[in-house]
C-alpha atoms as a PDB file:
ATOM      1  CA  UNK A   1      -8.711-123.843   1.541  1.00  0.00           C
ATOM      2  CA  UNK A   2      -7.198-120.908   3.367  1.00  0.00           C
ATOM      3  CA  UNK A   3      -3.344-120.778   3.584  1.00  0.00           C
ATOM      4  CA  UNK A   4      -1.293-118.845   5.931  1.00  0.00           C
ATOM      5  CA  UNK A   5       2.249-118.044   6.553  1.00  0.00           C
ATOM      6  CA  UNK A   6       2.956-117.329  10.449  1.00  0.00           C
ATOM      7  CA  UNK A   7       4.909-116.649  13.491  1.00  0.00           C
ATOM      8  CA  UNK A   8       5.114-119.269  16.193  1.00  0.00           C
ATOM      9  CA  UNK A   9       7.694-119.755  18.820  1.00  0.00           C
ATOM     10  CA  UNK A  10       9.621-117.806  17.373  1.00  0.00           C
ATOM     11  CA  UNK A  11       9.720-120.079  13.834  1.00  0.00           C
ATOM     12  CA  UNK A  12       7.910-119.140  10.316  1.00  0.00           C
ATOM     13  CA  UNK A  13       5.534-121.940   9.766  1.00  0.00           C
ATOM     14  CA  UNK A  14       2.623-122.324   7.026  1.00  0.00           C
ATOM     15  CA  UNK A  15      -0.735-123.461   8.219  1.00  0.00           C
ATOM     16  CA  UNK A  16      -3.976-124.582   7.106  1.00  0.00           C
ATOM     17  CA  UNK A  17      -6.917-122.052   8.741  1.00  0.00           C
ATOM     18  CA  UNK A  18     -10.096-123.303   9.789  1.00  0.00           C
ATOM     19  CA  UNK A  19     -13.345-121.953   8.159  1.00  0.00           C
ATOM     20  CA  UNK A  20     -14.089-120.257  11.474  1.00  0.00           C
ATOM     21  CA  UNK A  21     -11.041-118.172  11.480  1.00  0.00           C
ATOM     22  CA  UNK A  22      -9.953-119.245  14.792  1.00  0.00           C
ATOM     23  CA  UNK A  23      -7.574-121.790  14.539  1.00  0.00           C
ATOM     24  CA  UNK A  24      -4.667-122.699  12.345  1.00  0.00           C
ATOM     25  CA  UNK A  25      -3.286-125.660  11.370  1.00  0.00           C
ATOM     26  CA  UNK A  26       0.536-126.315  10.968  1.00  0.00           C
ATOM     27  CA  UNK A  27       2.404-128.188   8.438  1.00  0.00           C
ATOM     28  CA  UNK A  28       4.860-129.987   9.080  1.00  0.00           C
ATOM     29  CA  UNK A  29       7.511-128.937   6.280  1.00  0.00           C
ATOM     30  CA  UNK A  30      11.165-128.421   6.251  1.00  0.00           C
ATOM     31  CA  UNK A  31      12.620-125.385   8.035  1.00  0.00           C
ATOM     32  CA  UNK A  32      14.129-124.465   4.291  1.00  0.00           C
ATOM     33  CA  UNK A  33      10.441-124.792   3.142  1.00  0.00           C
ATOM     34  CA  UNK A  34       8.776-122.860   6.174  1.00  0.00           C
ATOM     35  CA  UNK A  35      10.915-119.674   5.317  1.00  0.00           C
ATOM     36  CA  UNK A  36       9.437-119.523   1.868  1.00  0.00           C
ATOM     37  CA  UNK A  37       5.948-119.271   3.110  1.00  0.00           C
ATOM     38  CA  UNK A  38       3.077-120.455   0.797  1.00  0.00           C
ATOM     39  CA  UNK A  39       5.369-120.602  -2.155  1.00  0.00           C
ATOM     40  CA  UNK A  40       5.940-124.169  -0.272  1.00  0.00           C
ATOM     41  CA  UNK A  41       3.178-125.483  -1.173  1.00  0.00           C
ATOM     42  CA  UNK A  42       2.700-124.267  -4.097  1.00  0.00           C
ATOM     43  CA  UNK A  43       5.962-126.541  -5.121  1.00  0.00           C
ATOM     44  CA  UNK A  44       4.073-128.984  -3.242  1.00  0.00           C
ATOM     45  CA  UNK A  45       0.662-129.036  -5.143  1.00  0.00           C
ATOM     46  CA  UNK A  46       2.892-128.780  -8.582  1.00  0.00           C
ATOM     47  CA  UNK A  47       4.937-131.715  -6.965  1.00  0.00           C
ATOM     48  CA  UNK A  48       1.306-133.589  -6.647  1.00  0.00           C
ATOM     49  CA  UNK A  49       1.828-134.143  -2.923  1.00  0.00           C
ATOM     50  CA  UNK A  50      -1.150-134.002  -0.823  1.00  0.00           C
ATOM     51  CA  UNK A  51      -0.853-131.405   2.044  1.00  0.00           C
ATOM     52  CA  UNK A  52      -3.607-132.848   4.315  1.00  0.00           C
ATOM     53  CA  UNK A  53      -1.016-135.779   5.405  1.00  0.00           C
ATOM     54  CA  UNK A  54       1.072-132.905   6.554  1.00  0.00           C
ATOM     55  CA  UNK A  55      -1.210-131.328   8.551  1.00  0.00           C
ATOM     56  CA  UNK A  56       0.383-130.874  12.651  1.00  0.00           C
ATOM     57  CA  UNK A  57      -0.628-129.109  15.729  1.00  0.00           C
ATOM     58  CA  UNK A  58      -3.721-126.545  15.847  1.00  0.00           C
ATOM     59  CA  UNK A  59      -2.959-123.520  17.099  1.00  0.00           C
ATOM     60  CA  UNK A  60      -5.275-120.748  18.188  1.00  0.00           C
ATOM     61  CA  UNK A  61      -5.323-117.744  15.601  1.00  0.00           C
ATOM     62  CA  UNK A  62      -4.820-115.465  18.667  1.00  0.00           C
ATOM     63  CA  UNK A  63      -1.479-117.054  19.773  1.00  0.00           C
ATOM     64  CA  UNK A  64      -0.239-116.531  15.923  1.00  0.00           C
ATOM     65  CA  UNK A  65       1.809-113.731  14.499  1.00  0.00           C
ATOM     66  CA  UNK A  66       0.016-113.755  10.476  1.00  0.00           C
ATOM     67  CA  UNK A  67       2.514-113.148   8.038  1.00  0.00           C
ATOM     68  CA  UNK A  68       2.153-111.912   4.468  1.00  0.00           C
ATOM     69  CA  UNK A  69       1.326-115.534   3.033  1.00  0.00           C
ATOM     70  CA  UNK A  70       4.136-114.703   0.361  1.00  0.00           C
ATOM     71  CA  UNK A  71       6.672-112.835   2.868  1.00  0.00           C
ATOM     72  CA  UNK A  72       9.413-112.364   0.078  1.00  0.00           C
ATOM     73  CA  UNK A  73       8.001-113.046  -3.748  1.00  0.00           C
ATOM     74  CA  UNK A  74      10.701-114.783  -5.895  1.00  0.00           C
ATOM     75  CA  UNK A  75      10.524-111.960  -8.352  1.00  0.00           C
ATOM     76  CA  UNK A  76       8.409-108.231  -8.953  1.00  0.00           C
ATOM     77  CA  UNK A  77       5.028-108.087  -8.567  1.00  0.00           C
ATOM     78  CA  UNK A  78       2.748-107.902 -11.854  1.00  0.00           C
ATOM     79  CA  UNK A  79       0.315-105.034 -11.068  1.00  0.00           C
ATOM     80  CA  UNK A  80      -2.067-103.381 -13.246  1.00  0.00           C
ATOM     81  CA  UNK A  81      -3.226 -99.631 -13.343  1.00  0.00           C
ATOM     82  CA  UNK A  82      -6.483 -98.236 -14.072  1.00  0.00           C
ATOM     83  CA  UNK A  83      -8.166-101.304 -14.368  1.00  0.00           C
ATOM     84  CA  UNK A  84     -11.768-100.177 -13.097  1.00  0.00           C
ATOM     85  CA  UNK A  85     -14.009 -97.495 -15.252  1.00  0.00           C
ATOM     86  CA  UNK A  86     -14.463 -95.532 -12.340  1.00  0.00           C
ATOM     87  CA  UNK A  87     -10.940 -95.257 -11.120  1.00  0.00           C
ATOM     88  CA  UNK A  88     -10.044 -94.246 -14.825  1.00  0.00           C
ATOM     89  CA  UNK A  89     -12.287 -91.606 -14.348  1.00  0.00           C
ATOM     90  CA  UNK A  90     -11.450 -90.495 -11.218  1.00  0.00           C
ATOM     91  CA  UNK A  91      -7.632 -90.545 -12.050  1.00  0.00           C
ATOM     92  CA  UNK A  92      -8.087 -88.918 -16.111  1.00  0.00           C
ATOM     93  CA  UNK A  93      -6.636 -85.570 -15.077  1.00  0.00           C
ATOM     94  CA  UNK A  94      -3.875 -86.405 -13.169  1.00  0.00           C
ATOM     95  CA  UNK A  95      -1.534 -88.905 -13.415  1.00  0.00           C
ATOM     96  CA  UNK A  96      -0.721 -90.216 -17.332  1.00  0.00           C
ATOM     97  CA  UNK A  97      -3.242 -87.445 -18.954  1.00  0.00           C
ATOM     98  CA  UNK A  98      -2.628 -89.009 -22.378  1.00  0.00           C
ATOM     99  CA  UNK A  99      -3.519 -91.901 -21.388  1.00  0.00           C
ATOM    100  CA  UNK A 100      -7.327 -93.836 -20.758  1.00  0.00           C
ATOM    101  CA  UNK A 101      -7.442 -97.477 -18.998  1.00  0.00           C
ATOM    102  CA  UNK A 102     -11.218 -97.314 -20.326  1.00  0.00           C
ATOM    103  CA  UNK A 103     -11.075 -97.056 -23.759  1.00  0.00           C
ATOM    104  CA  UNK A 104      -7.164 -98.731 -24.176  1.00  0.00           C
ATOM    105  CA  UNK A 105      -7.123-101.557 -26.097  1.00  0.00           C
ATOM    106  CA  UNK A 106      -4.273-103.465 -23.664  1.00  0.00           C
ATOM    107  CA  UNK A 107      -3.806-103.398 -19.703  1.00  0.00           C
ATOM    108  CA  UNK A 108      -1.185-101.234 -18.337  1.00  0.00           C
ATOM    109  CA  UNK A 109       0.928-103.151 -16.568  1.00  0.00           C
ATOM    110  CA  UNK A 110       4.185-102.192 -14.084  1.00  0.00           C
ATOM    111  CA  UNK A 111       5.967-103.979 -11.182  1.00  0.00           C
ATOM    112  CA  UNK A 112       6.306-103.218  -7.534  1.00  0.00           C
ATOM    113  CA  UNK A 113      10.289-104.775  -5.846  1.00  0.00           C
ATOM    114  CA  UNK A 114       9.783-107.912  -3.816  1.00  0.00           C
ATOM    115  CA  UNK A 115      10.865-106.084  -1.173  1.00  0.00           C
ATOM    116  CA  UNK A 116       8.351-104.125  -0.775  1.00  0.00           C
ATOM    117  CA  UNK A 117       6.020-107.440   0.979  1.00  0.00           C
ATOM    118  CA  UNK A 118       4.512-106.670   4.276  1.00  0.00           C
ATOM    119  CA  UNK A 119       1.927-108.516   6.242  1.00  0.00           C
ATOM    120  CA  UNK A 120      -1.301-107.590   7.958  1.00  0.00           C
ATOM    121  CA  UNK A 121      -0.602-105.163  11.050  1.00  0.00           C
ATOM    122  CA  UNK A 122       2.047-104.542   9.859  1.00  0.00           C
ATOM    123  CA  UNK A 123       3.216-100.903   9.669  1.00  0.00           C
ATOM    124  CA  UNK A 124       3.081 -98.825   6.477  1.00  0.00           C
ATOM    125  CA  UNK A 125       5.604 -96.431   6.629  1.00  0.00           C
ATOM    126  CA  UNK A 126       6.047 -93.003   5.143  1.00  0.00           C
ATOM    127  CA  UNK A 127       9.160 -92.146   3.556  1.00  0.00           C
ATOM    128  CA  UNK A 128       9.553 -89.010   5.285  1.00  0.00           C
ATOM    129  CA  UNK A 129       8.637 -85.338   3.570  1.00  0.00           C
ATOM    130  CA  UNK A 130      12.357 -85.420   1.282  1.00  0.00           C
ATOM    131  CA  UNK A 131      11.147 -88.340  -0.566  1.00  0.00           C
ATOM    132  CA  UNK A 132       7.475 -88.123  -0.683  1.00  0.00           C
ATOM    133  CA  UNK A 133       4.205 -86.838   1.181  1.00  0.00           C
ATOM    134  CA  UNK A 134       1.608 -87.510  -1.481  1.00  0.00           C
ATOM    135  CA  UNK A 135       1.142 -91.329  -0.034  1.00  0.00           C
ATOM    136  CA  UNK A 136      -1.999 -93.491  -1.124  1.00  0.00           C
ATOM    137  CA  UNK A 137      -3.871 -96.454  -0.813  1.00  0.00           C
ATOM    138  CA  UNK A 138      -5.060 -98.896  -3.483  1.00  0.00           C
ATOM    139  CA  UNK A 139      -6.956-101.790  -2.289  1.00  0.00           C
ATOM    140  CA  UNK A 140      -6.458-104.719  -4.881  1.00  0.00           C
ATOM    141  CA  UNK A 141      -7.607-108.201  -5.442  1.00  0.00           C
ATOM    142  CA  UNK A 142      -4.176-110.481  -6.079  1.00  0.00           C
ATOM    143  CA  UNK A 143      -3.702-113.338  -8.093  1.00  0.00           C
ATOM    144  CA  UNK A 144      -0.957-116.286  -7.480  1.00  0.00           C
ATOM    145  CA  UNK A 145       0.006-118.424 -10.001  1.00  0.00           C
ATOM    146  CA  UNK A 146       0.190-121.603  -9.555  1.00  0.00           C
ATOM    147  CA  UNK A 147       1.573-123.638 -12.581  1.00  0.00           C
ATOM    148  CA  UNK A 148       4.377-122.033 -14.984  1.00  0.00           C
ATOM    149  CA  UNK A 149       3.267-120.837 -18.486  1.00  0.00           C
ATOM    150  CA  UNK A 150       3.760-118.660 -21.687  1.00  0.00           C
ATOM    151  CA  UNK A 151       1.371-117.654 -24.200  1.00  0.00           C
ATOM    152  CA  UNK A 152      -1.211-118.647 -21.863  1.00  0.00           C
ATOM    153  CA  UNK A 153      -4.918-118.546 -24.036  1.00  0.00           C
ATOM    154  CA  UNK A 154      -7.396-116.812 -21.558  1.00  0.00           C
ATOM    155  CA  UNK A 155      -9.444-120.082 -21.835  1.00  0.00           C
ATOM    156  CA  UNK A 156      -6.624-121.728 -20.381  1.00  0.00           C
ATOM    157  CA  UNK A 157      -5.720-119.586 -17.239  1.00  0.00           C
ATOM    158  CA  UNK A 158      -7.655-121.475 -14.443  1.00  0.00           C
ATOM    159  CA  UNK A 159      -5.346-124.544 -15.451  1.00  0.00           C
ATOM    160  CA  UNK A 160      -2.837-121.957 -14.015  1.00  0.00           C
ATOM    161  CA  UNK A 161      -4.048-120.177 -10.749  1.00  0.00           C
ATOM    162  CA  UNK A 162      -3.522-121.643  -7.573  1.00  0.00           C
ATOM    163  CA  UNK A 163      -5.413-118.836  -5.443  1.00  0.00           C
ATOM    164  CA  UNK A 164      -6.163-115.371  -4.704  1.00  0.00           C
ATOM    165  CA  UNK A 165      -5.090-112.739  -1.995  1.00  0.00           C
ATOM    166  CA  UNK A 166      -5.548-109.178  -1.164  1.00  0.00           C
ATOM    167  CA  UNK A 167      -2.945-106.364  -1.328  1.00  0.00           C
ATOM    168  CA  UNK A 168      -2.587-102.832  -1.174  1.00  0.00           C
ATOM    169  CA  UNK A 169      -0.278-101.021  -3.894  1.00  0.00           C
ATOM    170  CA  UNK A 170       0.654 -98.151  -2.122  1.00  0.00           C
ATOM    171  CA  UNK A 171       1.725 -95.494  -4.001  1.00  0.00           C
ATOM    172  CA  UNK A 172       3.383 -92.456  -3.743  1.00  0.00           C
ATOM    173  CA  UNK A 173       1.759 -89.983  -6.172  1.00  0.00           C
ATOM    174  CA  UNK A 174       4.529 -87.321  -6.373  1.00  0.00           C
ATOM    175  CA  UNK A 175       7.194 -89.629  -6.833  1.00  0.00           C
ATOM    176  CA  UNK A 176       4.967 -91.180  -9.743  1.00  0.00           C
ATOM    177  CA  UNK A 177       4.084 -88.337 -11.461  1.00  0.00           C
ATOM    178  CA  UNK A 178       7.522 -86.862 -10.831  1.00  0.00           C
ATOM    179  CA  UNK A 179       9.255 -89.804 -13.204  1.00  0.00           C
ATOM    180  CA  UNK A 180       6.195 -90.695 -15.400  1.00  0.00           C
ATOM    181  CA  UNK A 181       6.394 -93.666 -14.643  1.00  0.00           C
ATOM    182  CA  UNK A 182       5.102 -95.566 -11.575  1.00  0.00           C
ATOM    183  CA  UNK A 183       7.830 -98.307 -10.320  1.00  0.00           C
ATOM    184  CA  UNK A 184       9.659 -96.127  -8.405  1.00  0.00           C
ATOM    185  CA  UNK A 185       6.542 -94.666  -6.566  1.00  0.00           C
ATOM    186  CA  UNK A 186       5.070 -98.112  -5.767  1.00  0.00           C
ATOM    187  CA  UNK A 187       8.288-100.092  -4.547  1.00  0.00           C
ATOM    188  CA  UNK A 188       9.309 -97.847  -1.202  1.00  0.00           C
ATOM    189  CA  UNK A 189       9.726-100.352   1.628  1.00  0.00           C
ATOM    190  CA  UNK A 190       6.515-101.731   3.525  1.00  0.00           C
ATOM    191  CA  UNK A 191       4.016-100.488  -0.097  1.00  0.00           C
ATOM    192  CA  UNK A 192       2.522-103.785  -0.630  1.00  0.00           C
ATOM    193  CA  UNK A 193       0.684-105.183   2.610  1.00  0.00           C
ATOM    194  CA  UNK A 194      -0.600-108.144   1.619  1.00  0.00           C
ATOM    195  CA  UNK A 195      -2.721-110.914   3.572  1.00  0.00           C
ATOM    196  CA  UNK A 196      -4.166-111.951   6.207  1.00  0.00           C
ATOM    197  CA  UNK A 197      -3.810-115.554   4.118  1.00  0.00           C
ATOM    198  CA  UNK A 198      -4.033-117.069   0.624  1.00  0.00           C
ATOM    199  CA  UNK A 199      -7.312-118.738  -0.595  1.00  0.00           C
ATOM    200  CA  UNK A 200      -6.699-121.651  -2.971  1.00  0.00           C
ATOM    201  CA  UNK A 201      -8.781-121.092  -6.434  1.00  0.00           C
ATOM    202  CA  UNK A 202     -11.270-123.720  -6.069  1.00  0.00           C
ATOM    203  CA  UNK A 203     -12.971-121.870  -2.683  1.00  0.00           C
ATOM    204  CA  UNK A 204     -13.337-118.676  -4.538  1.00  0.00           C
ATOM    205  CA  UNK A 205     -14.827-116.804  -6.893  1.00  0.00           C
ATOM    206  CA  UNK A 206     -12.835-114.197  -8.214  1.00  0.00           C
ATOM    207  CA  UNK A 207     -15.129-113.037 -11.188  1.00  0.00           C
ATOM    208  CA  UNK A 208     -17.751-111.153  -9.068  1.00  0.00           C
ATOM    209  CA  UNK A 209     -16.509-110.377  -5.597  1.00  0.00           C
ATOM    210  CA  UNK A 210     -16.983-107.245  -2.963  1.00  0.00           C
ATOM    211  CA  UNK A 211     -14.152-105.086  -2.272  1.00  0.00           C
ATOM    212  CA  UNK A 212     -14.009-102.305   0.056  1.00  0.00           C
ATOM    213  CA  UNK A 213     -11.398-100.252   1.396  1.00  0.00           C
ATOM    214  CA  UNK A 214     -11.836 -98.311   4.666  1.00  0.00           C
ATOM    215  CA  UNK A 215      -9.580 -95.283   6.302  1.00  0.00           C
ATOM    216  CA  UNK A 216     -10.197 -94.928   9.394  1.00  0.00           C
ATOM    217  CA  UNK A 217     -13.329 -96.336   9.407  1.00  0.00           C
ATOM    218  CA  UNK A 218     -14.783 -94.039   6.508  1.00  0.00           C
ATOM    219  CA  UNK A 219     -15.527 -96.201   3.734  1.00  0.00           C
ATOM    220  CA  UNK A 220     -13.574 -94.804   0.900  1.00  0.00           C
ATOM    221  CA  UNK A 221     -14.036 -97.798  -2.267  1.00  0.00           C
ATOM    222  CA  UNK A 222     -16.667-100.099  -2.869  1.00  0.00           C
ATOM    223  CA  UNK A 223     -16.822-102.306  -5.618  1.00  0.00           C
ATOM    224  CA  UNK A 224     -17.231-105.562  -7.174  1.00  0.00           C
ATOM    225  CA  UNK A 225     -14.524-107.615  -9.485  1.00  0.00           C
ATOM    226  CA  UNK A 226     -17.477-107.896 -12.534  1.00  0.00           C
ATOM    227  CA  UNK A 227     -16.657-104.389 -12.943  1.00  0.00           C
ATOM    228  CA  UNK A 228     -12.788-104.718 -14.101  1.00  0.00           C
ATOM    229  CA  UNK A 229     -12.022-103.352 -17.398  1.00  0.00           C
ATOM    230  CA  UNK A 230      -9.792-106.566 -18.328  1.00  0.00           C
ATOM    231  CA  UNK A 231     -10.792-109.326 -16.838  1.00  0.00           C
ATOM    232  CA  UNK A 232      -8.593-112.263 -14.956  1.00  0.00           C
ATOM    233  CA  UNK A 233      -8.392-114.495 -17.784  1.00  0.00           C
ATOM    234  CA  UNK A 234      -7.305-111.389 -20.200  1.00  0.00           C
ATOM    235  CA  UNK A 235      -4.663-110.055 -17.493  1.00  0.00           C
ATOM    236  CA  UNK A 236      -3.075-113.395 -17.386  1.00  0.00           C
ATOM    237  CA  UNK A 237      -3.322-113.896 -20.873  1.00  0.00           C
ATOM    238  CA  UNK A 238      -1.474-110.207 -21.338  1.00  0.00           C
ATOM    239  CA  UNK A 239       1.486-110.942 -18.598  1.00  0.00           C
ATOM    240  CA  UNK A 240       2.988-114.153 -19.953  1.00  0.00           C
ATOM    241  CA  UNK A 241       2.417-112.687 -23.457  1.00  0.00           C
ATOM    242  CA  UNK A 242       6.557-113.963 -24.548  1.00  0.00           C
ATOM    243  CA  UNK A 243       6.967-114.088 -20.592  1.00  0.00           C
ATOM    244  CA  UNK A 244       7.200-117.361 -18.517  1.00  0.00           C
ATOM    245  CA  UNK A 245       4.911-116.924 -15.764  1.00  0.00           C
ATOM    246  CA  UNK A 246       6.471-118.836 -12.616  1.00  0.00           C
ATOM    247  CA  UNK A 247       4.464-120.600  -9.749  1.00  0.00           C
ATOM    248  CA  UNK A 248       4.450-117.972  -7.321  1.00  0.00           C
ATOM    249  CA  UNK A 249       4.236-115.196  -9.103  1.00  0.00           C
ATOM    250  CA  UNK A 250       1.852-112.465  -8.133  1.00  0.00           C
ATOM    251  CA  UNK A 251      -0.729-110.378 -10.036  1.00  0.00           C
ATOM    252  CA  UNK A 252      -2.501-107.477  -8.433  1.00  0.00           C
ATOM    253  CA  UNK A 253      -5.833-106.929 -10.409  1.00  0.00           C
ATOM    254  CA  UNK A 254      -6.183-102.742 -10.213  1.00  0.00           C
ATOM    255  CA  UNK A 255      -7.935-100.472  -8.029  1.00  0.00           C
ATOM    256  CA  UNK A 256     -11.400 -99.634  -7.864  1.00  0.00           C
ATOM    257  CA  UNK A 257     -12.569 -95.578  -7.804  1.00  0.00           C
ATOM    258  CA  UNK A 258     -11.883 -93.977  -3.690  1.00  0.00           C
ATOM    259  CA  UNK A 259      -8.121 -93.279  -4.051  1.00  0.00           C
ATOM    260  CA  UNK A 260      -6.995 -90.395  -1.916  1.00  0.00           C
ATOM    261  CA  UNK A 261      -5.974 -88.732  -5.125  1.00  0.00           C
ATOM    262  CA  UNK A 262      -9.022 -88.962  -6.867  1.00  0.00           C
ATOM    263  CA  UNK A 263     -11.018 -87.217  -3.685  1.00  0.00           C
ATOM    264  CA  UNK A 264     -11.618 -82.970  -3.907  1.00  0.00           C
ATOM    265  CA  UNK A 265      -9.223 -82.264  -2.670  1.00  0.00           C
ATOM    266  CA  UNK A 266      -7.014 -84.904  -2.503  1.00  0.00           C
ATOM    267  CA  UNK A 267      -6.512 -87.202   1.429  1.00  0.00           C
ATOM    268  CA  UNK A 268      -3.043 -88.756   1.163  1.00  0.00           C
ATOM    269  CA  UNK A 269      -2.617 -91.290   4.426  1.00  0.00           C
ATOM    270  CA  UNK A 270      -0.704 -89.410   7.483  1.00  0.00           C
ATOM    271  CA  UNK A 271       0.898 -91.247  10.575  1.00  0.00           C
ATOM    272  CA  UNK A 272      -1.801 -92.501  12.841  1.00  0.00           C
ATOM    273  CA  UNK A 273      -4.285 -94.087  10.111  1.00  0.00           C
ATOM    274  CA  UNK A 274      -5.325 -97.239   9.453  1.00  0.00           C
ATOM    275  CA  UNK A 275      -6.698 -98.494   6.230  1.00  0.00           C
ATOM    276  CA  UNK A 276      -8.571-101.952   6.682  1.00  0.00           C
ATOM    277  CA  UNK A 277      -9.428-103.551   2.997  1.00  0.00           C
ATOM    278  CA  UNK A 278     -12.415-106.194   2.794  1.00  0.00           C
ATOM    279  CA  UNK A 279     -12.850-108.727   0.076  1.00  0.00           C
ATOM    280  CA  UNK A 280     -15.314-110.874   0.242  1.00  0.00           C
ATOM    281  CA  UNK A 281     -14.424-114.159   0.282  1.00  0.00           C
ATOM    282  CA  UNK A 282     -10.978-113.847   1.130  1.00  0.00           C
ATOM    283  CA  UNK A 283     -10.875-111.748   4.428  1.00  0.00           C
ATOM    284  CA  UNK A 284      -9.171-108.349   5.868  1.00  0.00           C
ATOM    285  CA  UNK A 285      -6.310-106.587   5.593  1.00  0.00           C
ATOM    286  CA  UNK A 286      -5.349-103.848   7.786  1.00  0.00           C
ATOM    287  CA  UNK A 287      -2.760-101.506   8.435  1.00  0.00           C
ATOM    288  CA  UNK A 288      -1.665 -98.544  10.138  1.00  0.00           C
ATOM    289  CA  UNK A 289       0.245 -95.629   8.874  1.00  0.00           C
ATOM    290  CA  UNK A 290       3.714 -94.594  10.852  1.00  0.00           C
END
């Protein structure tokens, strides 16, 4: 089932889409819910209500304004760095030197604000030259929890996802390497587009899926979810290692190699382009640059 989080009449709504693409489906929730996106009915699946006896008007796709499906998480975002051997590769002499996503025994993980959500056509925008002007892209399969849990055995972590999305952690390099560290450099307002909808875990298969990320319409990455260092199971494991994971919350798998960094020399985004991400299975995301 694909989930979406719109703009109709002026109102947020959440919606089930068709298989086509071209319609929606509304729910009919409380306004209170409705603001919260998906995260609705995610408290409505843990609730054990059935969402199909809630289903309302269709509505054409086209007549829609798509929202990210999670317009304001309830807390950061889990992401994870360097999580494909390529990308390790790509980034080993630049950012973090000392360190090696392909031969580390744990994940690196760090967090990107909540405020940082933006939906699909929806602008990226660059902080101006003062703050940054080293600004890339990072197309990323997402994961959305669905059911609290700590300690969580990576046998056990499908009992906990509700479905997948995609994002893109945009970064800016400068500020990143500039404080050695990379939350500061991945929260700037409108750095994590995310969309066009969620797809609930039992219509997807997140274990070997395509992802591609194009800028203006040059293919940049390419490659599938087999080839992630740590896998799903072990990056959920990892996060709610003495940490509560909450329904809701959001992990962004890593990048695959095709950064702008990683490319001789390096192509940060500039106003004017658009970077359109593809993942199999779950749809497109695309933004311009401004």
């Amino acid at each position: 089932m694909r989930l979406a989080t719109f703009v109709w009449n002026q109102q947020r709504h959440v919606g089930v889409v068709a298989d086509d693409g071209q319609s929606v489906t509304s729910l009919k929730l409380e306004t209170q819910e409705r603001l919260h996106g998906v995260l609705a009915v995610i408290d409505l699946h843990l609730r054990g209500e059935d969402i199909i006896a809630l289903q309302g008007e269709v509505l054409p796709i086209e007549d829609v304004h798509l929202e990210a499906p999670i317009p304001r998480p309830r807390r950061n975002i889990f992401c994870v760095g360097r999580n494909y051997h390529e990308h390790a590769r790509e980034l080993a002499d630049s950012v973090f030197k000392s360190s090696s996503a392909a031969t580390a025994s744990w994940p690196i993980v760090f967090s990107k604000v909540p405020e940082c959500v933006v939906g699909p056509n929806e602008a990226i925008q660059l902080p101006g030259a003062e703050v940054s002007t080293h600004i890339d892209y990072e197309a990323e399969l997402a994961v959305i929890i669905g059911r609290a849990g700590k300690n969580i055995r990576p046998e056990d972590v499908a009992d906990h996802i509700f479905g997948y999305t995609i994002v893109n952690d945009v970064t800016a390099r400068d500020v990143q390497m500039r404080h050695q560290q990379w939350h500061l450099g991945k929260s700037f307002d409108t750095f994590c587009p995310m969309g066009p909808w969620l797809v609930t875990a039992d219509a997807f298969n997140a274990h070997d899926t395509r992802l591609q990320c194009w800028v203006n319409d040059e293919l940049r990455q390419d490659a599938r979810t087999r080839d992630l260092i740590f896998d799903i199971p072990t990056l959920i494991a990892t996060c709610s290692r003495g940490i509560t994971l909450q329904p809701g919350d959001i992990i962004a798998t890593g990048t695959p190699a095709g950064v702008g960094m990683g490319m001789e020399p390096p192509q940060y985004l500039q106003a004017g382009d658009k970077v359109r991400i593809d993942i199999e299975g779950l749809g497109v995301l695309e933004n311009r640059v401004e």
